[in-house]
Structure formats: C-alpha cells, structure tokens
C-alpha atoms as a PDB file:
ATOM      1  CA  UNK A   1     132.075  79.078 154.700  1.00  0.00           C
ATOM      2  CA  UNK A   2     128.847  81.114 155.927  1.00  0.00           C
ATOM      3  CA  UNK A   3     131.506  83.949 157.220  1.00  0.00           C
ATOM      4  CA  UNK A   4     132.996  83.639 153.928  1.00  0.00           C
ATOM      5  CA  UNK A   5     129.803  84.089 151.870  1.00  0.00           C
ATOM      6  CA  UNK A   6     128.641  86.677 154.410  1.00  0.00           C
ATOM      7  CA  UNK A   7     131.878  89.151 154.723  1.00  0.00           C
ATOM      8  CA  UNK A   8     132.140  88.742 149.866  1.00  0.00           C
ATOM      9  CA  UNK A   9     128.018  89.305 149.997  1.00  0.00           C
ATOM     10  CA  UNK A  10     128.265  93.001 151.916  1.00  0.00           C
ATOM     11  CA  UNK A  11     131.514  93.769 149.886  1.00  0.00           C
ATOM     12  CA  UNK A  12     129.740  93.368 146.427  1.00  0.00           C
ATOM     13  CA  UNK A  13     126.652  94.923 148.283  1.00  0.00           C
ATOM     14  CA  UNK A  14     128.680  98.142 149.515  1.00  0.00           C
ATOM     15  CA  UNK A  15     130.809  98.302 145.690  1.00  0.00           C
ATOM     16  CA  UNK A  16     127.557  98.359 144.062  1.00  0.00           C
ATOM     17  CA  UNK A  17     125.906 100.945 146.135  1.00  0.00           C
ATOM     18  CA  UNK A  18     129.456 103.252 145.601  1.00  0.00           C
ATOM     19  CA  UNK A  19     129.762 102.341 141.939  1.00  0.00           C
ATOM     20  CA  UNK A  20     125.918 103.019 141.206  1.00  0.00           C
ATOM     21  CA  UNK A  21     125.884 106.557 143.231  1.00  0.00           C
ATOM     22  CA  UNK A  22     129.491 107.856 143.476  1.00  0.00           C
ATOM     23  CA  UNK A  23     131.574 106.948 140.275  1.00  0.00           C
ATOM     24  CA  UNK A  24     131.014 109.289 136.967  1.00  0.00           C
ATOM     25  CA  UNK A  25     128.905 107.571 134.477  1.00  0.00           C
ATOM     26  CA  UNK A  26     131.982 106.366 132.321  1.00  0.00           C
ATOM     27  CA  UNK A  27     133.895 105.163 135.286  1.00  0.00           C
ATOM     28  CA  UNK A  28     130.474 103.225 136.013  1.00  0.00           C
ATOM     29  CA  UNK A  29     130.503 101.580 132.405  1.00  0.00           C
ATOM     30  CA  UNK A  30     134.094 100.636 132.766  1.00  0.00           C
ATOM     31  CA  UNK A  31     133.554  98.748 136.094  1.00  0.00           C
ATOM     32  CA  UNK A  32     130.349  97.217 134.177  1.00  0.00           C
ATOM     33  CA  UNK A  33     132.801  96.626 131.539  1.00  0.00           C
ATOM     34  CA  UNK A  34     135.383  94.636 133.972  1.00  0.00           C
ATOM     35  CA  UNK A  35     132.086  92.355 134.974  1.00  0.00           C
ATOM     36  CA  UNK A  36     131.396  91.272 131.506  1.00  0.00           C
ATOM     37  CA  UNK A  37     135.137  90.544 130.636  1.00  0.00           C
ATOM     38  CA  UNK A  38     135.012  88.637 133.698  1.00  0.00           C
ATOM     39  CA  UNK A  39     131.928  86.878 132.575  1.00  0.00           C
ATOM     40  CA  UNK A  40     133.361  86.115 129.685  1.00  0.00           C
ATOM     41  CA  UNK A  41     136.388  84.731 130.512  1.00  0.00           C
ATOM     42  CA  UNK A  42     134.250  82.299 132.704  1.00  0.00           C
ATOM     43  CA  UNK A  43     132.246  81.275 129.910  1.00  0.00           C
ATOM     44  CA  UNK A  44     134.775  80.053 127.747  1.00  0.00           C
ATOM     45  CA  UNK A  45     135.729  77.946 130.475  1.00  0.00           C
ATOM     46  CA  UNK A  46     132.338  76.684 130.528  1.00  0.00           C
ATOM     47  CA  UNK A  47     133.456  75.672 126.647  1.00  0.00           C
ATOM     48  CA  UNK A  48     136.138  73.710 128.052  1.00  0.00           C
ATOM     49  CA  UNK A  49     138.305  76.898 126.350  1.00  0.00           C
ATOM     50  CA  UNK A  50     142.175  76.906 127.128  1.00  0.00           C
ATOM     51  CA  UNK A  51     144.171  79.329 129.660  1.00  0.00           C
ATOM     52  CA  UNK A  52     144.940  81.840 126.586  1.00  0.00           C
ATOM     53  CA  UNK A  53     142.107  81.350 124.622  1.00  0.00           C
ATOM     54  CA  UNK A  54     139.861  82.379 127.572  1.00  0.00           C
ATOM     55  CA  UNK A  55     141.859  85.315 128.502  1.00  0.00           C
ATOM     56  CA  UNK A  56     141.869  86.684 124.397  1.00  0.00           C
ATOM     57  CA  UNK A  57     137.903  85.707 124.854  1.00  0.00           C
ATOM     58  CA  UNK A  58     136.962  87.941 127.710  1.00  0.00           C
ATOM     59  CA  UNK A  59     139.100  90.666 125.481  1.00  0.00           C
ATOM     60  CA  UNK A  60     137.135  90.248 122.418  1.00  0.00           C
ATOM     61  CA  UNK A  61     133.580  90.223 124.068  1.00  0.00           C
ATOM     62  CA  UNK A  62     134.710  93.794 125.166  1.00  0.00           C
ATOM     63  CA  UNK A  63     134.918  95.151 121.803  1.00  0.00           C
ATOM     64  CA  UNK A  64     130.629  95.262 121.102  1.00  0.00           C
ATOM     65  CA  UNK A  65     131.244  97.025 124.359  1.00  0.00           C
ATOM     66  CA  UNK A  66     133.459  99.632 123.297  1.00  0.00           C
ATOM     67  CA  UNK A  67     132.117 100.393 120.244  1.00  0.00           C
ATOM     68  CA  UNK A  68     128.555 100.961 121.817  1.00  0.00           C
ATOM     69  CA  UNK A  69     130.503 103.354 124.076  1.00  0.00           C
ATOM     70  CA  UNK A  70     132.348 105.177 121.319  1.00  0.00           C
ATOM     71  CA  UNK A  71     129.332 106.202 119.198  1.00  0.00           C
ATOM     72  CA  UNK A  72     127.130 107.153 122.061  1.00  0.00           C
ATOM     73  CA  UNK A  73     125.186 104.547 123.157  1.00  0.00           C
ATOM     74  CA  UNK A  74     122.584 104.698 119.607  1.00  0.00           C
ATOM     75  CA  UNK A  75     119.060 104.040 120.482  1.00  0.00           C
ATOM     76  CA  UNK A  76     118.086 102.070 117.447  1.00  0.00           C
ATOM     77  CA  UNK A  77     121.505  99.535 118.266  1.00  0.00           C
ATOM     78  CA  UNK A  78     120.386  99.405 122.051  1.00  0.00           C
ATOM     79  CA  UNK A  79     116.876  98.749 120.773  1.00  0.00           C
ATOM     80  CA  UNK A  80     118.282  96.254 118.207  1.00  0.00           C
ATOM     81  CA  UNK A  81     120.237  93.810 120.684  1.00  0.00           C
ATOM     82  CA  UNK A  82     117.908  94.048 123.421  1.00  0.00           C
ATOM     83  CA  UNK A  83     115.493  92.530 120.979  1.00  0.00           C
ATOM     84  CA  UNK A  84     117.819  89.900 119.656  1.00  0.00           C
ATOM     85  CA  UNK A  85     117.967  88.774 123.503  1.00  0.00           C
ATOM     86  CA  UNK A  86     114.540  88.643 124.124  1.00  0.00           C
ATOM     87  CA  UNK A  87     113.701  86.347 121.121  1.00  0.00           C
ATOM     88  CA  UNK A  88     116.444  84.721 121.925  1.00  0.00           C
ATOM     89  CA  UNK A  89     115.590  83.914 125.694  1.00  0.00           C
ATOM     90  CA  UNK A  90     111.661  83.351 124.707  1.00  0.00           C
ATOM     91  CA  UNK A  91     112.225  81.513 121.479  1.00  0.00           C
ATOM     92  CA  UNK A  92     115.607  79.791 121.322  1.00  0.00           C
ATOM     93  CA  UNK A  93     116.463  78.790 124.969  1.00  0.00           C
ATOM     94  CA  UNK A  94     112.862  76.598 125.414  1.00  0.00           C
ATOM     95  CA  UNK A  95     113.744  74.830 122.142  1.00  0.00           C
ATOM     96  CA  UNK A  96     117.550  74.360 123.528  1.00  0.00           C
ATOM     97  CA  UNK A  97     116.228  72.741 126.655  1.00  0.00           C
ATOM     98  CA  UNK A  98     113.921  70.465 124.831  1.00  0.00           C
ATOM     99  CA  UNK A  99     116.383  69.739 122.084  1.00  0.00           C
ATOM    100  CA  UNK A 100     119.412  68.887 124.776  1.00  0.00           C
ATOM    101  CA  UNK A 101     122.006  70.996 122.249  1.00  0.00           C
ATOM    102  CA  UNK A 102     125.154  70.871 123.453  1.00  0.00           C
ATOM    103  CA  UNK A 103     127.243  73.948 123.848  1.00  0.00           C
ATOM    104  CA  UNK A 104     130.540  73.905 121.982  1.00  0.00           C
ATOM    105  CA  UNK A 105     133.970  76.237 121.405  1.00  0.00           C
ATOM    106  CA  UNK A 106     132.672  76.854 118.439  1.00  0.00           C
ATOM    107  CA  UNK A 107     131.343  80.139 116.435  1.00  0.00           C
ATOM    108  CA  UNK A 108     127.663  79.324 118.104  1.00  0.00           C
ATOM    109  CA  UNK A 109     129.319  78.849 121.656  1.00  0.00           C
ATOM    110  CA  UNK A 110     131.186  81.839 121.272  1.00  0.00           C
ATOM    111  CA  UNK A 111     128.030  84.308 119.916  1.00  0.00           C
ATOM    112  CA  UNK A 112     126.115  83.087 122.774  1.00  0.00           C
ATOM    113  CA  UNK A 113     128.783  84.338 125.540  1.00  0.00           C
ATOM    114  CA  UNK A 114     128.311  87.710 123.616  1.00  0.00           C
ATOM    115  CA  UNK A 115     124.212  87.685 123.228  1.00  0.00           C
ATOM    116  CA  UNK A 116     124.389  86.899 126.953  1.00  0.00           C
ATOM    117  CA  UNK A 117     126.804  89.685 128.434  1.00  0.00           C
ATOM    118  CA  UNK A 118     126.744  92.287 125.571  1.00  0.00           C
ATOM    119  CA  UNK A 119     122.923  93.115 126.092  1.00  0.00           C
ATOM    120  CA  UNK A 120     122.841  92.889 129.889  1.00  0.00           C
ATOM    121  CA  UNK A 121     126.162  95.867 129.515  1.00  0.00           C
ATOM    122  CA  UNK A 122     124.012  97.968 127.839  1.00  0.00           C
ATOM    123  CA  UNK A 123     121.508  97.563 130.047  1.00  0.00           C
ATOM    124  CA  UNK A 124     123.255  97.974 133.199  1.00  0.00           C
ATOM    125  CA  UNK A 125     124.749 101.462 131.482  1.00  0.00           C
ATOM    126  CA  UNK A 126     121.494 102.508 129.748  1.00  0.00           C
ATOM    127  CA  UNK A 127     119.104 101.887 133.173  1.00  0.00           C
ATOM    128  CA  UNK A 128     122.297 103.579 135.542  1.00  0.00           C
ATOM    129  CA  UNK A 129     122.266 106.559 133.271  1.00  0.00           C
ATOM    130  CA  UNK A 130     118.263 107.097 133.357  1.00  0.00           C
ATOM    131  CA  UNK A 131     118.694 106.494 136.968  1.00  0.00           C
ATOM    132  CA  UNK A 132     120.872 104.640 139.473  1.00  0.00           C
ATOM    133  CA  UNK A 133     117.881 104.081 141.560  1.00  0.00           C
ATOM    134  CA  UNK A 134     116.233 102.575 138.094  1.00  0.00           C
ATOM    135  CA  UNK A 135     118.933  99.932 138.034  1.00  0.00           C
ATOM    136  CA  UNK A 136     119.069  98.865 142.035  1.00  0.00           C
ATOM    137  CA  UNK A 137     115.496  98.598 141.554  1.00  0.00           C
ATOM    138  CA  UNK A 138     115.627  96.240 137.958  1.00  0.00           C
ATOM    139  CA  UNK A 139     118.480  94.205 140.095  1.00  0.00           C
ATOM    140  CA  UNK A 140     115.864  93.973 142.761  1.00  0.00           C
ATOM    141  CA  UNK A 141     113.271  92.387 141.307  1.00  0.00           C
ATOM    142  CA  UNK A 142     115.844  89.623 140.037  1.00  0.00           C
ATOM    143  CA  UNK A 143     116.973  89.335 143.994  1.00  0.00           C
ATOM    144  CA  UNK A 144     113.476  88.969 144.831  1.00  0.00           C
ATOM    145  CA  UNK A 145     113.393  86.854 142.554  1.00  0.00           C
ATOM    146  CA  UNK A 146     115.826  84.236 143.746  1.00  0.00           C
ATOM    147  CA  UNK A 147     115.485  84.687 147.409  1.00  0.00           C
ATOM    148  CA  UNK A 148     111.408  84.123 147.421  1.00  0.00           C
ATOM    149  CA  UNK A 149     112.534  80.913 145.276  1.00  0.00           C
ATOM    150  CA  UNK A 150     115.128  79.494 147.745  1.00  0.00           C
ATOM    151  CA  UNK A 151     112.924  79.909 150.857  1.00  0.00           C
ATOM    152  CA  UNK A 152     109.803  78.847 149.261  1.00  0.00           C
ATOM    153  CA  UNK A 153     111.339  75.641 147.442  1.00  0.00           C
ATOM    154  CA  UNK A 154     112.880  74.853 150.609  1.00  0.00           C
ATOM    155  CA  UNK A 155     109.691  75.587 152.711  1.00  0.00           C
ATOM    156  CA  UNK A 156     107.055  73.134 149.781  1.00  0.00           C
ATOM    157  CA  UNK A 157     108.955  72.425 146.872  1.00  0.00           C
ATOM    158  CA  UNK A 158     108.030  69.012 146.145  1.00  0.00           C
ATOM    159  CA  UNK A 159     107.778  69.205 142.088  1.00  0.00           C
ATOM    160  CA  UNK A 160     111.078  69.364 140.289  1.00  0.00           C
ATOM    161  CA  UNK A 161     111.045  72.074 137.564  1.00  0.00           C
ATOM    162  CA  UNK A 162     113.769  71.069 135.416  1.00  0.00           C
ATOM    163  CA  UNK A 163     115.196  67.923 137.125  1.00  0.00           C
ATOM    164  CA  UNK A 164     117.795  67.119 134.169  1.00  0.00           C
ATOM    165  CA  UNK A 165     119.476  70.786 134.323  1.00  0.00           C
ATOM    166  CA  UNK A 166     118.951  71.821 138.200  1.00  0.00           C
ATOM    167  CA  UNK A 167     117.354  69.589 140.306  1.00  0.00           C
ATOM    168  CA  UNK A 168     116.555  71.611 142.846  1.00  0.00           C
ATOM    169  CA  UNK A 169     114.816  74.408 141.254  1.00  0.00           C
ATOM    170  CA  UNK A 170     111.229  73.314 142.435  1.00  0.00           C
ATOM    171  CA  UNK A 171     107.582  74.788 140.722  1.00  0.00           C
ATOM    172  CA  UNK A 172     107.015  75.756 144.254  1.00  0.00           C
ATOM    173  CA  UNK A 173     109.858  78.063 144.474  1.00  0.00           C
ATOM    174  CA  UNK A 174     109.192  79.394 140.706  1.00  0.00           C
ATOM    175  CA  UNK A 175     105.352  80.623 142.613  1.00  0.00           C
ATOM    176  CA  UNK A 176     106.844  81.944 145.227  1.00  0.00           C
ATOM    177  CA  UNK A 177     109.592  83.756 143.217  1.00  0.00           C
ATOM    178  CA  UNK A 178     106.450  85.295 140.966  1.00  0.00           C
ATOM    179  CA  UNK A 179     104.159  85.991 144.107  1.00  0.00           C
ATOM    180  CA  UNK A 180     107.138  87.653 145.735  1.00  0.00           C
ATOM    181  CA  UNK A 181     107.978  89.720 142.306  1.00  0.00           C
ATOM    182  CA  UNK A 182     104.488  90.661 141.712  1.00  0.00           C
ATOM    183  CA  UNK A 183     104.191  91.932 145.593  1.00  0.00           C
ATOM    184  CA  UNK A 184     107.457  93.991 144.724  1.00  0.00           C
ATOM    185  CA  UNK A 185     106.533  95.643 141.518  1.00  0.00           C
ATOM    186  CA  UNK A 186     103.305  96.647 142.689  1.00  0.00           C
ATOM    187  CA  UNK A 187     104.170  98.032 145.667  1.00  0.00           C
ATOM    188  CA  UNK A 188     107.241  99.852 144.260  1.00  0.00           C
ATOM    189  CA  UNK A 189     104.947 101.143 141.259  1.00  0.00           C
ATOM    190  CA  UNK A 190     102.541 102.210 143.873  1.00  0.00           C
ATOM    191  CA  UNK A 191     104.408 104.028 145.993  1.00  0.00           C
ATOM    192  CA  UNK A 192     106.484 105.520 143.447  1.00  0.00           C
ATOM    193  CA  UNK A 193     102.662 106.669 141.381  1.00  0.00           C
ATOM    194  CA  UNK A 194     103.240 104.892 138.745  1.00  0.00           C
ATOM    195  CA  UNK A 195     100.394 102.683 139.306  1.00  0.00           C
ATOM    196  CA  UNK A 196      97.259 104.366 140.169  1.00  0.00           C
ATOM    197  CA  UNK A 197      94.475 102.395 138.260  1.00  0.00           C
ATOM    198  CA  UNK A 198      93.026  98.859 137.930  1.00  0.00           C
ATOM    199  CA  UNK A 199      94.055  98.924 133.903  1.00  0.00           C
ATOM    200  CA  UNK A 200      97.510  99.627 134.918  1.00  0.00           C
ATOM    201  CA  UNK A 201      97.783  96.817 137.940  1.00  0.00           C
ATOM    202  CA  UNK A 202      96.771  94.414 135.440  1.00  0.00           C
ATOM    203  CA  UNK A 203      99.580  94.769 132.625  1.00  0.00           C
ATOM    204  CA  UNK A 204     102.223  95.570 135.481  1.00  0.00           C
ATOM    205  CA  UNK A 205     101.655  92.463 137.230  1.00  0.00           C
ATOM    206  CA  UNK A 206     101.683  90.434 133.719  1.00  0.00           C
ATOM    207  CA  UNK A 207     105.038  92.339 132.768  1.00  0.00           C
ATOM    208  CA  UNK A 208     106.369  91.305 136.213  1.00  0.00           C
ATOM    209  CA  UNK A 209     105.123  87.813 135.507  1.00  0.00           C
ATOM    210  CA  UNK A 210     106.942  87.661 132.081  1.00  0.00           C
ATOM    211  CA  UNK A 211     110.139  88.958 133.675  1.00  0.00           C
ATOM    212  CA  UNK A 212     110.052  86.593 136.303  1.00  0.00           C
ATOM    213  CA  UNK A 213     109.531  83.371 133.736  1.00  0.00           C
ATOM    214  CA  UNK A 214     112.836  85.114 132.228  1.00  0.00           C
ATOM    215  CA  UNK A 215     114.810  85.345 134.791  1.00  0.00           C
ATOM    216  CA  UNK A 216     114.147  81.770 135.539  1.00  0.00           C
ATOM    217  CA  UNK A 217     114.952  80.787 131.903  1.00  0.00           C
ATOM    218  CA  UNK A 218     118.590  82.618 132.005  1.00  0.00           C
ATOM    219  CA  UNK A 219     119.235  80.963 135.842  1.00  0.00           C
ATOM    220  CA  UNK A 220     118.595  77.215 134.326  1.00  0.00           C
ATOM    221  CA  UNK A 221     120.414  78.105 130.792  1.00  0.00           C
ATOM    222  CA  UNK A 222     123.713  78.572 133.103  1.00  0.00           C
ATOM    223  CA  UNK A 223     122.605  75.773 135.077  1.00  0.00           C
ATOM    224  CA  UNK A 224     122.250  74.121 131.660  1.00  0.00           C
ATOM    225  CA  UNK A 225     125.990  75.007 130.788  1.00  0.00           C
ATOM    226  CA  UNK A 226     127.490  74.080 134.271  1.00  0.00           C
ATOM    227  CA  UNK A 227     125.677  70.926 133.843  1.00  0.00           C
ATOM    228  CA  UNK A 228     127.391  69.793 130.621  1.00  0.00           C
ATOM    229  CA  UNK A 229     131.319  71.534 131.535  1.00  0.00           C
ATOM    230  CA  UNK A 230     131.017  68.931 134.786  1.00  0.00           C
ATOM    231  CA  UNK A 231     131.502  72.212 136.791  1.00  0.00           C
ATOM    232  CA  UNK A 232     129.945  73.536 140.203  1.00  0.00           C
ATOM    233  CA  UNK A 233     130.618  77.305 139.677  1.00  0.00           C
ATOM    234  CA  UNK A 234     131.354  79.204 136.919  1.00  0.00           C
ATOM    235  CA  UNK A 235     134.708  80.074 138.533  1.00  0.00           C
ATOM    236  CA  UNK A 236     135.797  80.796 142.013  1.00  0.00           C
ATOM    237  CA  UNK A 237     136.354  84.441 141.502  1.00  0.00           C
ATOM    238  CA  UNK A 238     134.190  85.178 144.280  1.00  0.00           C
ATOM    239  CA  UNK A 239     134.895  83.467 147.274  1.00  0.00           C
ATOM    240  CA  UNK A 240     131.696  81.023 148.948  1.00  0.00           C
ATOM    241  CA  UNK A 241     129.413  82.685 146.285  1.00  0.00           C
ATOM    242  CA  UNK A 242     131.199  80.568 142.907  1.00  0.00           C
ATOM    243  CA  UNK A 243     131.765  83.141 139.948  1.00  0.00           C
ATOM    244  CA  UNK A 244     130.584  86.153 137.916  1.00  0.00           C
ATOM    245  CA  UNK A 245     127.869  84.205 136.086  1.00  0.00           C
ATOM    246  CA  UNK A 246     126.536  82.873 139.305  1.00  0.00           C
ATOM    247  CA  UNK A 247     125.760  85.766 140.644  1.00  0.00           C
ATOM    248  CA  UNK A 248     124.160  87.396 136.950  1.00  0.00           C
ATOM    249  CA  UNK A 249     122.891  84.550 135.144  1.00  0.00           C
ATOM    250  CA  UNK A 250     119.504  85.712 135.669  1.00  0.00           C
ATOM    251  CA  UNK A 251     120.356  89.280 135.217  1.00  0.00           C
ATOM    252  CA  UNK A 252     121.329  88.281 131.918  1.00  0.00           C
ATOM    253  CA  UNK A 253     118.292  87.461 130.749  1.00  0.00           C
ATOM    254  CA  UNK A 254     115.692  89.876 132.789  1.00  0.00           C
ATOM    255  CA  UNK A 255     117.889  93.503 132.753  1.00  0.00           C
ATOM    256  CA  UNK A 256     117.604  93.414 128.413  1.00  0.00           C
ATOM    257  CA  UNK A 257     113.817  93.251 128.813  1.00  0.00           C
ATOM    258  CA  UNK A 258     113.826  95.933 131.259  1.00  0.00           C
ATOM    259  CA  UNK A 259     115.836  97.803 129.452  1.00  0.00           C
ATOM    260  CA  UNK A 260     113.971  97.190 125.955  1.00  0.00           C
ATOM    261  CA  UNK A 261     110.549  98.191 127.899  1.00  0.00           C
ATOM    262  CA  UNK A 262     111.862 101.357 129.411  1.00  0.00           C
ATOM    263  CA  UNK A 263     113.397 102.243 125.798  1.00  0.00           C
ATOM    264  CA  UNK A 264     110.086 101.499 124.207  1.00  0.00           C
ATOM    265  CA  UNK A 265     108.035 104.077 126.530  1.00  0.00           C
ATOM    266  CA  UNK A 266     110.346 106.546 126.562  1.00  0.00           C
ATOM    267  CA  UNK A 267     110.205 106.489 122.869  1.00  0.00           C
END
C-alpha cells in the first residue's frame, strides 16, 4: 500500500509540474476541466446518485466551466463566484456543522457540488494564467497545510477538533498547520520582496491565518459528506490516495480566496 501511495503521489506530482509549465494555457484549463468533472462525478456519489445520473452530473457541472471559458474569463463573474464561495465557506458551512443538515440529491445537493468545484476551476485557470509559479505556490500553502497537521496531531494532538465529522483532526494539528502556513507565507513573501515592513508582516500573517481556518473548514465539510454517504473515499480513482475530492477538498475552499485576493489588488 505505501509503494502504491508512493509510485500515484510522484505521478500526480510530475503531471502537475508538466501541466502547470509545459501545456498551452487552454490545454491547462481543459485538464483542470477533466479534475472538476471528475470531482463531480464523485460527489454525486457522495448523494447516493445512480451510475447515469452521476456520469450526466459530472457533464453538467462542466457547463459554468465552459461558458466562463467562452466569454473570456470576465473579471466581474470571477469576482462574483469567488465571493459567493467565500460567504459561503465563512457563513454557511459553520452553521451546517452546527445545524447537522444533511446533504441530499436534491437541487441544494446538487448547487453545492457546483459552488465547490466551479470556483476552485476558475481559480486554478485564473492563478496559472497570472503565473504557474502563483498557483504551485497557492497549492503549497494548502500542502503545508495538511502535512504540518498530520505530523503535529500525531506528534500532541490530544483535543479532538470536530470529533462527530473527523475524529482525528486534532486542535493540535490545526496549530501546527497555521504555525507551519504562517512560517511559509512569510518566508515566501520575504524572499520573493513582497514583504519588507512590520505593517505588511502583520496583515500577511492574518491573511495566512484566515486561509488556513478555510482550508480546514472545506477538509471537514468533505469529511462531513463522507461521513453521512457511509463512505471512506470519495472514490478510488486514485489508487492508495482515495479520490479526486480527497486530494482537493481543501483546495476547494482556500484557492477561491486566493484567487478573490489577488483579483482584488490587481484591481
């Protein structure tokens, strides 16, 4: 199983590095395009959606996609579904946790498979076209993310963050993930000059902070949804590493703010 897990881990590794710095832009969005369909189909499963059904699913939740595509990527519809994720992750998700909704093939299920994969496309294509290295380093922070939390939950996690959706997501490993995050951004903002005064330390380590809680959030929400479809993985698309939305559940939450912020100063 380790071999396994090893020998998929440095293929995606190696077809992300050659899709993010050797494919054409539009070949790049297509194979981002493929991901989300793939997502998609998994998350009907996760609605306890039928062979067909799923397959006609992960079709339709390409559609937003290609219609973003065909009228150029507009900044004001980029800005306008980014948003709509980030209330959504801040606002919505906290009250679904405390609320214990269930998730249902139903028009709400459905719209939720699309505010989760829709707005992390366009960010994937948006950040890749500013700058492949601006993408591997937004995916970064969300690997920092979960690595600093696996070794430091296993190393001191003795507090139980959200026992009832993933019981062995600890406090300790949420610190760790944010001191390792905060280390990362700061360091990558330093040597890069984007971070030269104390002013500018200060609201770079909060955004980091807020994009770590995120990240967090969309890991337990797919938790939340494995949880309730009595499932381990999403899928077993990839093998020893579970499915598409295993390996981006917290990319779907943290690349949309990324994206929004670098939309916002660009502006």
């Amino acid at each position: 199983m380790l071999k396994t897990r090893v020998i998929t881990a440095l293929g995606l590794a190696i077809g992300l590095l050659a899709a993010l710095f050797l494919l054409p832009a539009a070949a790049t969005a297509a194979l981002f395009a493929l991901v989300v369909g793939l997502g998609a189909w998994e998350w009907a499963g996760l609605l306890r959606v039928g062979g067909g059904g799923r397959r006609l699913y992960a079709l339709l939740t390409l559609i937003p996609c290609l219609t973003l595509a065909l009228f150029g990527m507009p900044a004001a519809w980029l800005l306008a579904i980014w948003s709509l994720a980030l209330l959504f992750w801040l606002l919505l998700v906290p009250l679904w946790f405390s609320r214990r909704w269930q998730l249902k093939a139903d028009v709400v299920g459905f719209l939720l498979g699309w505010l989760l994969l829709v707005p992390t496309w366009a960010a994937m294509v948006m950040l890749q076209r500013r700058s492949p290295l601006l993408l591997l380093a937004a995916l970064s922070l969300v690997w920092v993310a979960d690595i600093a939390a696996y070794f430091a939950g296993r190393a001191w996690g003795r507090r139980k963050l959200a026992p009832t959706i993933s019981p062995g997501k600890t406090w300790e490993g949420a610190a760790g993930a944010l001191s390792a995050v905060i280390l990362y951004g700061l360091i990558l903002g330093g040597a890069t000059g984007r971070l030269r005064e104390a002013g500018q330390f200060a609201t770079a380590a909060a955004a980091l902070a807020l994009a770590t809680g995120i990240s967090i959030l969309g890991d337990l929400f797919e938790s939340m949804a494995k949880r309730q479809a009595g499932v381990k993985d999403s899928s077993a698309l990839l093998p020893g590493h579970g499915g598409i939305l295993d390996r981006i559940d917290s990319l779907t939450s943290t690349l949309p703010l990324i994206a929004l912020t670098v939309a916002c100063r660009l502006k």
